[in-house]
C-alpha atoms as a PDB file:
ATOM      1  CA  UNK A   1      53.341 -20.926-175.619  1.00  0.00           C
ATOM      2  CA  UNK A   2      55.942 -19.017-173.602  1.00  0.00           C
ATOM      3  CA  UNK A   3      54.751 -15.639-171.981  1.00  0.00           C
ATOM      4  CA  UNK A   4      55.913 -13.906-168.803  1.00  0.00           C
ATOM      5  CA  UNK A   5      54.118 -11.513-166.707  1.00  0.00           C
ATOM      6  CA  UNK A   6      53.580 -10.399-163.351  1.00  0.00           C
ATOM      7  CA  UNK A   7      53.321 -12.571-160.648  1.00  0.00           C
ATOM      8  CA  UNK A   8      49.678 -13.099-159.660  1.00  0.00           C
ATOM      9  CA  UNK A   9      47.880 -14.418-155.888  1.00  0.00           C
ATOM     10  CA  UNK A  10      47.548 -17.972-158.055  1.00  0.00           C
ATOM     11  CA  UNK A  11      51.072 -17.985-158.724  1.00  0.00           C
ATOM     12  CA  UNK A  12      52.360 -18.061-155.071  1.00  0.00           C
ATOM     13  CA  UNK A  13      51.976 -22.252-154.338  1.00  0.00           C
ATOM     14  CA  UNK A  14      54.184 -23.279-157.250  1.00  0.00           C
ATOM     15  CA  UNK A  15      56.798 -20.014-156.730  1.00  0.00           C
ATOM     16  CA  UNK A  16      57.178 -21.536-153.276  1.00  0.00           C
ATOM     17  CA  UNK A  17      57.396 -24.978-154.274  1.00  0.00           C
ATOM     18  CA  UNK A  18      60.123 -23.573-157.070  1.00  0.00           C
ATOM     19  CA  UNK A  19      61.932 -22.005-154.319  1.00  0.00           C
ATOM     20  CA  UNK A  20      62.306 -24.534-151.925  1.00  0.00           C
ATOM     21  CA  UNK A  21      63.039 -27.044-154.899  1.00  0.00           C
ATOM     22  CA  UNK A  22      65.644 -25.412-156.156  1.00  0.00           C
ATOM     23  CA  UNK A  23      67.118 -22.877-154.128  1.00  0.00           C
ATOM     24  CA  UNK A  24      66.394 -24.813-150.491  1.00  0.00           C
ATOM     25  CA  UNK A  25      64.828 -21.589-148.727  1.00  0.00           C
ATOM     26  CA  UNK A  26      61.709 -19.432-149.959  1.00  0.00           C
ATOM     27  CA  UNK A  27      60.313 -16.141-149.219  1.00  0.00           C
ATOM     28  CA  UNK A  28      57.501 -17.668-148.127  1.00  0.00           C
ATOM     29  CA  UNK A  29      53.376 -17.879-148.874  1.00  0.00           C
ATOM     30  CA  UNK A  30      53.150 -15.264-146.660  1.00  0.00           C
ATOM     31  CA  UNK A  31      55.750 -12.799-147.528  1.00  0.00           C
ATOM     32  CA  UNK A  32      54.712 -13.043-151.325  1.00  0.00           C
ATOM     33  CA  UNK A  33      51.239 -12.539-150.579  1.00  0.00           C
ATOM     34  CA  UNK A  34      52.213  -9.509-148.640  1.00  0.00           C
ATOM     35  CA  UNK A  35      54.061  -7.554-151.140  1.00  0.00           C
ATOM     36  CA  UNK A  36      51.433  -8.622-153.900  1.00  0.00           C
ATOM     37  CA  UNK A  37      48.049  -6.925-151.759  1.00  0.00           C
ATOM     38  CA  UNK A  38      50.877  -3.929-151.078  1.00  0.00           C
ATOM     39  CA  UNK A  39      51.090  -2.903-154.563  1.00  0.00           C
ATOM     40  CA  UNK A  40      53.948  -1.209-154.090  1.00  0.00           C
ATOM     41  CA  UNK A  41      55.830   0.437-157.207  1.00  0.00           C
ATOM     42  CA  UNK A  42      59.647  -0.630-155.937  1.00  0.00           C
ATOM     43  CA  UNK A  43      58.908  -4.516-155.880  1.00  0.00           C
ATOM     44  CA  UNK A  44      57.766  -6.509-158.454  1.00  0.00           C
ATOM     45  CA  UNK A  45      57.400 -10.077-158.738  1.00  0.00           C
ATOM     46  CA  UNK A  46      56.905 -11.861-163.004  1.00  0.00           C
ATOM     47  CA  UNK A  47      56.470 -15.308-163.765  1.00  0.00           C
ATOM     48  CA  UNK A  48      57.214 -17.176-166.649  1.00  0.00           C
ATOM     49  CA  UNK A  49      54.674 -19.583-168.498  1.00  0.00           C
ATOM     50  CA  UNK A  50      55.349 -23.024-170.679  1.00  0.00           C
ATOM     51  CA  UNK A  51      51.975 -23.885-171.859  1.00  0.00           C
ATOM     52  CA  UNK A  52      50.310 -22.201-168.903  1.00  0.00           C
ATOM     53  CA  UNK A  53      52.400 -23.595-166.166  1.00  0.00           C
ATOM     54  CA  UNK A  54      54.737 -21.480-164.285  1.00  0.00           C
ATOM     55  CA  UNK A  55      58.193 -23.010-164.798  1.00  0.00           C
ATOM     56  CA  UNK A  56      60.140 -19.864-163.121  1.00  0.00           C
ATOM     57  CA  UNK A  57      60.053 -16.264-161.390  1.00  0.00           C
ATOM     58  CA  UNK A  58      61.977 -13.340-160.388  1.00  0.00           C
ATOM     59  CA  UNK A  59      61.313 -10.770-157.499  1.00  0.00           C
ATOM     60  CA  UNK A  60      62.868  -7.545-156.888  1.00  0.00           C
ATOM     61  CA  UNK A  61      63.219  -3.958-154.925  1.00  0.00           C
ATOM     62  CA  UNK A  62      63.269  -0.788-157.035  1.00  0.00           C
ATOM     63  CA  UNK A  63      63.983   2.325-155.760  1.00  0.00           C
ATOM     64  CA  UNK A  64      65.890   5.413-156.845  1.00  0.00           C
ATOM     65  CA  UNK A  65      67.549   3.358-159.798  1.00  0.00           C
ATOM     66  CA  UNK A  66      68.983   0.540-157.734  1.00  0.00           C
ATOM     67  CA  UNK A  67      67.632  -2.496-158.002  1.00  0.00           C
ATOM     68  CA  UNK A  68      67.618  -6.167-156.235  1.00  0.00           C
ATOM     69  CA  UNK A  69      67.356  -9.419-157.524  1.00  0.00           C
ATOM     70  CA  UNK A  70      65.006 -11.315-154.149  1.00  0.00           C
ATOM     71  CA  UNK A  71      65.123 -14.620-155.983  1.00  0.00           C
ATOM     72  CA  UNK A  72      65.263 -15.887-159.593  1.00  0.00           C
ATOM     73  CA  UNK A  73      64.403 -19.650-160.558  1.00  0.00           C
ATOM     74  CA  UNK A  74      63.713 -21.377-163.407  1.00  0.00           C
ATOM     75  CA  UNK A  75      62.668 -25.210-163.319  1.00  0.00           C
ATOM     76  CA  UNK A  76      65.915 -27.429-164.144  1.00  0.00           C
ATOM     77  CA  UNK A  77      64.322 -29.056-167.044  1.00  0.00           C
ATOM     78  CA  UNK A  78      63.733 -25.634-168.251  1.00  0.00           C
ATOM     79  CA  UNK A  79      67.148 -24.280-167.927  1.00  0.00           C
ATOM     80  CA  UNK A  80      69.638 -23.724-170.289  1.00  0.00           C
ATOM     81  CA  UNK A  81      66.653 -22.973-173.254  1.00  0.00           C
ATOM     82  CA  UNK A  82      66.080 -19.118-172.738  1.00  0.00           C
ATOM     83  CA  UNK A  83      63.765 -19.094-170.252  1.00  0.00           C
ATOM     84  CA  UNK A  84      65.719 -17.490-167.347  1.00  0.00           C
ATOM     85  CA  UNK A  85      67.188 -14.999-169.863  1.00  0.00           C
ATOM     86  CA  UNK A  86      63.532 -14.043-171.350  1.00  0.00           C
ATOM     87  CA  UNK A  87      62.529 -13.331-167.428  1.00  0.00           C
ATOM     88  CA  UNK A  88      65.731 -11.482-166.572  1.00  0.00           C
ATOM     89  CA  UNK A  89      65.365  -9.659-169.350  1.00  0.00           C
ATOM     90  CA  UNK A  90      62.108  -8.364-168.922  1.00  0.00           C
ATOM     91  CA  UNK A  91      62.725  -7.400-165.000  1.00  0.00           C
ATOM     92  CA  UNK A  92      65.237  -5.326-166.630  1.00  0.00           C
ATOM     93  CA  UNK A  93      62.990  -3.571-169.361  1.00  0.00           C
ATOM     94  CA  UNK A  94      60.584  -2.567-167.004  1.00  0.00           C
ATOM     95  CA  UNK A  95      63.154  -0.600-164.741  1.00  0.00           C
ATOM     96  CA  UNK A  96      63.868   1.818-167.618  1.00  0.00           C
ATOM     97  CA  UNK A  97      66.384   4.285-165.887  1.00  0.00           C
ATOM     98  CA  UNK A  98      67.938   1.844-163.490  1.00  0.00           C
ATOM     99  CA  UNK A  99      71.847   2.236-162.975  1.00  0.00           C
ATOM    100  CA  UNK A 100      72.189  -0.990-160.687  1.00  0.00           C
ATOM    101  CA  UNK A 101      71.374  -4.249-159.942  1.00  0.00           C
ATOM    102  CA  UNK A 102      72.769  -6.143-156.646  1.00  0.00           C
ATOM    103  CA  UNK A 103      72.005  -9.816-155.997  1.00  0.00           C
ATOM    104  CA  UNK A 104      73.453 -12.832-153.787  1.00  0.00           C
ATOM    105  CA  UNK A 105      74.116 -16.250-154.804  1.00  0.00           C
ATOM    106  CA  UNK A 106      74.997 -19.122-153.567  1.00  0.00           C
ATOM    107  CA  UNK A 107      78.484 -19.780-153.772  1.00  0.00           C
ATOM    108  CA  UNK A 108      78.297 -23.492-155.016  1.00  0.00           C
ATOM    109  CA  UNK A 109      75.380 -22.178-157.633  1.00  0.00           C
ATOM    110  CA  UNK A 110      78.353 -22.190-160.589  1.00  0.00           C
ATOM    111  CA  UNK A 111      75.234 -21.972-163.222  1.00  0.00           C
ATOM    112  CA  UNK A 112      73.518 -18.837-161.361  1.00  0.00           C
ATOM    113  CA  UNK A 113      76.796 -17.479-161.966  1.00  0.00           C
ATOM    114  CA  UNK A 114      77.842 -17.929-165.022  1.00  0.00           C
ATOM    115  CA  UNK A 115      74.338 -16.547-165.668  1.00  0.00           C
ATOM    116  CA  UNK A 116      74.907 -13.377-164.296  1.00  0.00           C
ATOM    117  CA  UNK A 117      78.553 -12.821-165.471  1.00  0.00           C
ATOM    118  CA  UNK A 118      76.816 -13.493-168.750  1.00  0.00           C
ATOM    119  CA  UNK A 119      75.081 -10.868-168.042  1.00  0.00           C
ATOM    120  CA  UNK A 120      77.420  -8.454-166.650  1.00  0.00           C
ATOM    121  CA  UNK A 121      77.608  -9.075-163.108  1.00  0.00           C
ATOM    122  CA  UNK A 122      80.806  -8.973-161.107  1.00  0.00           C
ATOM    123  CA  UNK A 123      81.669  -9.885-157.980  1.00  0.00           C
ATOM    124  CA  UNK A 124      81.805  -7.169-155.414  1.00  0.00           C
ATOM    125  CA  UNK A 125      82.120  -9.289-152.066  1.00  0.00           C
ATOM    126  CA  UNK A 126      80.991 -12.367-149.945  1.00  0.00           C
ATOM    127  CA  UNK A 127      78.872 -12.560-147.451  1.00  0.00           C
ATOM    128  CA  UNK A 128      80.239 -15.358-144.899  1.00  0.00           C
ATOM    129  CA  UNK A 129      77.519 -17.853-143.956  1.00  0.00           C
ATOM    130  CA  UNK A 130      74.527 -15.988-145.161  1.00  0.00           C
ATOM    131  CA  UNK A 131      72.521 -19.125-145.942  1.00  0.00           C
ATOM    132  CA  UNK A 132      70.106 -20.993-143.498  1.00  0.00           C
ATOM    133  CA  UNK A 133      73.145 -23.402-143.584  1.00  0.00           C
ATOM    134  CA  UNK A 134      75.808 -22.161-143.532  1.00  0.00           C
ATOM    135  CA  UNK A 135      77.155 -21.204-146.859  1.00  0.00           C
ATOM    136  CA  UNK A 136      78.449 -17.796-148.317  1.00  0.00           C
ATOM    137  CA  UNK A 137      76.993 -16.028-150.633  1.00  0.00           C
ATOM    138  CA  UNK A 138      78.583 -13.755-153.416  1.00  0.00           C
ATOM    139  CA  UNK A 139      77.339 -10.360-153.677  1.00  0.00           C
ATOM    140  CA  UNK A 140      77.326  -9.118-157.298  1.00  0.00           C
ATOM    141  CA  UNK A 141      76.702  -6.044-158.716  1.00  0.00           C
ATOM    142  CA  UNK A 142      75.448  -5.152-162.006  1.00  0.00           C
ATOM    143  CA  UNK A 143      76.030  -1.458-162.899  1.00  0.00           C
ATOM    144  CA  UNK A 144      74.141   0.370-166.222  1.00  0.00           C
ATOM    145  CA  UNK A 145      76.681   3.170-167.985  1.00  0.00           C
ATOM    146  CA  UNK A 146      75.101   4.479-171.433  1.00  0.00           C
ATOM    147  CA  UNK A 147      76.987   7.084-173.688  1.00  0.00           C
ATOM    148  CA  UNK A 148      75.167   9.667-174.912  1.00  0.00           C
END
């Protein structure tokens, strides 16, 4: 069964291990633990389940309706079925009145980005060498207009 919450002090060994999987750089045991005892209202961390194992997870900063996307990874053998969207989607639903959302990726991450463009990202600038080694990252921006 499929179910994503928030991220829990159990959670932090295989979000780590995710991170440095897949994305080759982590926030770190530490740092997760950190904002988790904080329990501050502007970040939030959620973790989605396959059959009670955590197969991805999203982090991110809240305040005064901005948002940003900290990391976001779903297991490759996962991706491509829903997951990442399900997760996204409720980061999203729980920032009710947010106007923005501003992320990096990686450059050379072509499926990170057509996941975001999917989802109404653009590309607002780069960010030369931002990585640990070397590469840019793409700053993208997400903004929220509703009619009323």
């Amino acid at each position: 069964m499929v179910n994503v919450r928030k991220m829990e002090f159990r959670d932090i060994k295989k979000v780590v291990e995710l991170e440095e999987k897949y994305l080759l750089e982590s926030l770190g045991e530490k740092l997760l633990a950190s904002e988790l005892s904080e329990k501050n209202n502007g970040v939030s961390f959620y973790v989605i389940e396959n059959d009670d194992v955590v197969i991805g997870y999203i982090g991110r900063y809240y305040f005064f309706q901005e948002a940003e996307v900290l990391n976001f990874v779903v297991d490759e053998s996962y991706q491509r079925q829903g997951y990442g969207q399900k997760l996204f989607d409720k980061m999203v639903e729980d920032m009710k009145d947010v106007k923005k959302i501003t992320l990096e990726a990686r450059a050379s991450n072509i499926k990170g980005i057509n996941f975001y463009t999917k989802n109404g990202f653009k590309q607002v600038g780069v960010r030369k060498k931002y990585y640990k080694n070397g590469e840019d990252a793409l700053l993208l921006l997400k903004e929220f207009i509703w009619k009323f």
